[in-house]
Structures are given as C-alpha cells and as structure tokens.
Protein backbone atom coordinates (compact mmCIF):
# COMPACT_ATOMS: atom_id res chain seq x y z
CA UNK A 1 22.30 2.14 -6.88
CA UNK A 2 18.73 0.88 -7.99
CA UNK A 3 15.40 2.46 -7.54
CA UNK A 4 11.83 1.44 -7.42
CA UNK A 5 11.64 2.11 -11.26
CA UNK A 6 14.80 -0.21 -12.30
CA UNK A 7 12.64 -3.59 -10.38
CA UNK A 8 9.12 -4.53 -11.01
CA UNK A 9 6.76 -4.29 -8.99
CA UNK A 10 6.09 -8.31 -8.69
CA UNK A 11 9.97 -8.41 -7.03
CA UNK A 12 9.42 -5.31 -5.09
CA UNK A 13 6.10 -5.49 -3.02
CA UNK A 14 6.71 -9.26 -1.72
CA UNK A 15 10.30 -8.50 -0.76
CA UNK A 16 9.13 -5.01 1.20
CA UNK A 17 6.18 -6.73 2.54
CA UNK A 18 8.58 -9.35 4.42
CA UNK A 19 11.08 -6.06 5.75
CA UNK A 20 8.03 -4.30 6.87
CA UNK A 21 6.05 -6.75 8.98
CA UNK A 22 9.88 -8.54 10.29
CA UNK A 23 12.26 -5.46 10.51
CA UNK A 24 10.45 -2.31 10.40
CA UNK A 25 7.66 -4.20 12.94
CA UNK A 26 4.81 -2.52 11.28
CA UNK A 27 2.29 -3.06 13.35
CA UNK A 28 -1.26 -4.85 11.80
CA UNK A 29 -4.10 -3.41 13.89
CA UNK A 30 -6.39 -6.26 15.70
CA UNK A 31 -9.92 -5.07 13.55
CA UNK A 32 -7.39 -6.27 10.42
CA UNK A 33 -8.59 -9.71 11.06
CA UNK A 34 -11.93 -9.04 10.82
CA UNK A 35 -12.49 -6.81 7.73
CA UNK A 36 -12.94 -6.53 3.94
CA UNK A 37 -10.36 -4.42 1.54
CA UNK A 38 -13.96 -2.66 0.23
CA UNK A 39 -17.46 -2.58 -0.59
CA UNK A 40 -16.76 -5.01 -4.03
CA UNK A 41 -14.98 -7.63 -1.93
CA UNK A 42 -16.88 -10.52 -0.75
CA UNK A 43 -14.95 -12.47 1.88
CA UNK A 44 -11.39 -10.99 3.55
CA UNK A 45 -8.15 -11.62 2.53
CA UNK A 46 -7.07 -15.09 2.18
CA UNK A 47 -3.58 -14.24 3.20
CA UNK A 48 -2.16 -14.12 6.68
CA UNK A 49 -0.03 -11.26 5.68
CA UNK A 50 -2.28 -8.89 3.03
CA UNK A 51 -1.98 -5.48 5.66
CA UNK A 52 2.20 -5.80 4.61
CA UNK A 53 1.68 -6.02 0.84
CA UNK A 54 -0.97 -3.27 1.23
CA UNK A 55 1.46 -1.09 3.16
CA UNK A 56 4.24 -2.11 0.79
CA UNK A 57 1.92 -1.35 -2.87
CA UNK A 58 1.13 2.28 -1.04
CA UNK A 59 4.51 3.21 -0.69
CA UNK A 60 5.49 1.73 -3.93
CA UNK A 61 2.53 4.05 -5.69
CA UNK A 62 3.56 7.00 -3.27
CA UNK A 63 7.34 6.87 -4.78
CA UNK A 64 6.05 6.12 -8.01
CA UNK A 65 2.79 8.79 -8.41
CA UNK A 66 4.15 11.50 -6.46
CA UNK A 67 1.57 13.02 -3.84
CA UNK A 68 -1.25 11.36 -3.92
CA UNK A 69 -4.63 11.64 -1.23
CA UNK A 70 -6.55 9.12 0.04
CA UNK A 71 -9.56 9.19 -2.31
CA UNK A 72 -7.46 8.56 -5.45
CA UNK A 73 -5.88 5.43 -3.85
CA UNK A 74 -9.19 4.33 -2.58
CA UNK A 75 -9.92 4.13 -6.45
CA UNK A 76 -6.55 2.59 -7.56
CA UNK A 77 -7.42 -0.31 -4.76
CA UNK A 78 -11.12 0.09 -5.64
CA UNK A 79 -12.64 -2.68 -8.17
CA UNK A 80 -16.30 -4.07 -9.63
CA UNK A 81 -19.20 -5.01 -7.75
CA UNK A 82 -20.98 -8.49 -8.52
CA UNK A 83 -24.67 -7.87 -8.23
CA UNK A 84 -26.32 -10.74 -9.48
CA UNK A 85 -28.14 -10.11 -12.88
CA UNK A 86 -28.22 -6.55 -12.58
CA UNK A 87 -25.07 -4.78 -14.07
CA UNK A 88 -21.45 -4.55 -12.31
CA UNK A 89 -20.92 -1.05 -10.70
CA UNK A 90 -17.37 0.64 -9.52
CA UNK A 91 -16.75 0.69 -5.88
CA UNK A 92 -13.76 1.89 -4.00
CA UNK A 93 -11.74 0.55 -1.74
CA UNK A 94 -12.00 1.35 2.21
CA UNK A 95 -10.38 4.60 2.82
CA UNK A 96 -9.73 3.37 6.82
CA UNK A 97 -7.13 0.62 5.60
CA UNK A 98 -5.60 3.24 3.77
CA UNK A 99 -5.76 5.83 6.54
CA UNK A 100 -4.35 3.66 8.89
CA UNK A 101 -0.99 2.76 6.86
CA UNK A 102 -0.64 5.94 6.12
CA UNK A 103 -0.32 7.43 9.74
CA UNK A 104 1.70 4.17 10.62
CA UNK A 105 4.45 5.77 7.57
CA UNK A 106 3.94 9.27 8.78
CA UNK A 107 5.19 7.76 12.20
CA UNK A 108 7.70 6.04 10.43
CA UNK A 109 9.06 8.74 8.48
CA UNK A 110 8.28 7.07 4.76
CA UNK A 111 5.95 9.90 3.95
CA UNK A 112 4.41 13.07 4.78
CA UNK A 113 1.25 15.23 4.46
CA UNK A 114 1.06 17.95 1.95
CA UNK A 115 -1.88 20.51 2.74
CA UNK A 116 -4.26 20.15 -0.47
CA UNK A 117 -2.17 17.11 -2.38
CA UNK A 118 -2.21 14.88 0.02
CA UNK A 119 0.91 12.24 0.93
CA UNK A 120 4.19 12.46 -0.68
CA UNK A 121 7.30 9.90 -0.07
CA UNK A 122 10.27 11.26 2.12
CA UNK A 123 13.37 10.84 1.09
CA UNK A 124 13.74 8.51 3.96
CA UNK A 125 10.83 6.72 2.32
CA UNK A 126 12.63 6.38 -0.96
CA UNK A 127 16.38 5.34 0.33
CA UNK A 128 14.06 2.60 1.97
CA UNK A 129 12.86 1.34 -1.54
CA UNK A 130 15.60 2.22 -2.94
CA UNK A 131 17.96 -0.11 -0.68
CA UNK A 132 15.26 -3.00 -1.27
CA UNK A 133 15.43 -2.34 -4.84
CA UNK A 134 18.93 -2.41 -4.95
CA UNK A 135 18.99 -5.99 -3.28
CA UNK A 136 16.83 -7.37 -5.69
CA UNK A 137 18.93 -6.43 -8.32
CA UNK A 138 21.94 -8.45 -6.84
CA UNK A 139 20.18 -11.00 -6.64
C-alpha cells in the first residue's frame, strides 16, 4: 500500500482534485466565481476547477505537515505583491478560501480541529490519500 509520500505531488493533487469535485461532490461555494486566491493576485483563477486543487494541496500539506492553522497556510498559499516601481512586498493568501475547505473536510471527516495547533488529517483523511496514492502507483 502507497502513501502520499511514495507519489509526488504533481500525480497526486490533479488525480484528488478530479475524486473530490466528481465522487466526494465537494461542493464549490457560488462567491468562488467571483474572487481572488489573495491580496498579491491580480485577476482570479483561470481554471474552471482551482477550488478542487486547492482543497486537494490542503489535504496533501495537512497529511504531509501534521497540524497546521490557518495563518501558516495562508503563508504557504501566500506570494509577492507587484507594485509598480516601488519594491515587491509578501502578502498572504485569503484565509476565507482556506476556512471554507476546511469546514467542508471537517464535515467530511478528512480532518479535525486541535485546540491551539490547529487542523490535523484523520485517519479517514489519510486512507483517502492513501487509496489515491496507491492508484497512481499502478498505474
């Protein structure tokens, strides 16, 4: 049996993306649409399907980092600012994205909150990876 550390994460987060948005029916909220991944983002995401490979990278860093809040993921998705001619700054990424997957999983089962650490994976959570992982690898 595979796990999330035996396939890279190129194979993983596509092939969990697809599971979660056609089996698992996570559900993309209708604001989604609408909104930026952060402050150092200029336009929304391109792709029709960016809320699943968001949800998917989150649980892959969850299995992978151990518990882990909201504000260090919101700098793990953060990036640079362009401001012209004065110099880039750091921003982070929108903590309400984030939020929002994260109850979704908490529903789900994939993870759950730790008082002062934050979220940690379930086992559930991991078998779920795990069996992904492990399809990959017959591939």
């Amino acid at each position: 049996m595979a796990t999330a550390y035996d396939v890279s994460a190129e194979d993983l987060i596509p092939q969990a993306a697809q599971d979660l948005k056609n089996k698992v029916k996570l559900e993309m909220p209708e604001w989604a649409h609408m909104v930026k991944t952060g402050a150092h983002r200029e336009r929304i995401p391109e792709s029709e399907d960016w809320w699943w490979f968001r949800a998917a990278s989150l649980l892959r860093k969850l299995y992978v980092r151990g518990p882990t809040g909201v504000h260090k993921l919101r700098v793990l998705y953060g990036g640079r600012k362009n401001k012209g001619v004065k110099p880039e700054k750091f921003y982070p990424a929108g903590g309400k994205i984030i939020r929002v997957i994260l109850k979704e999983f908490d529903e789900l089962g994939f993870t759950q909150k730790i008082d002062k650490e934050g979220r940690k994976i379930t086992p559930k959570g991991q078998a779920y990876l795990d069996k992904i992982a492990t399809g990959i690898l017959k591939q």
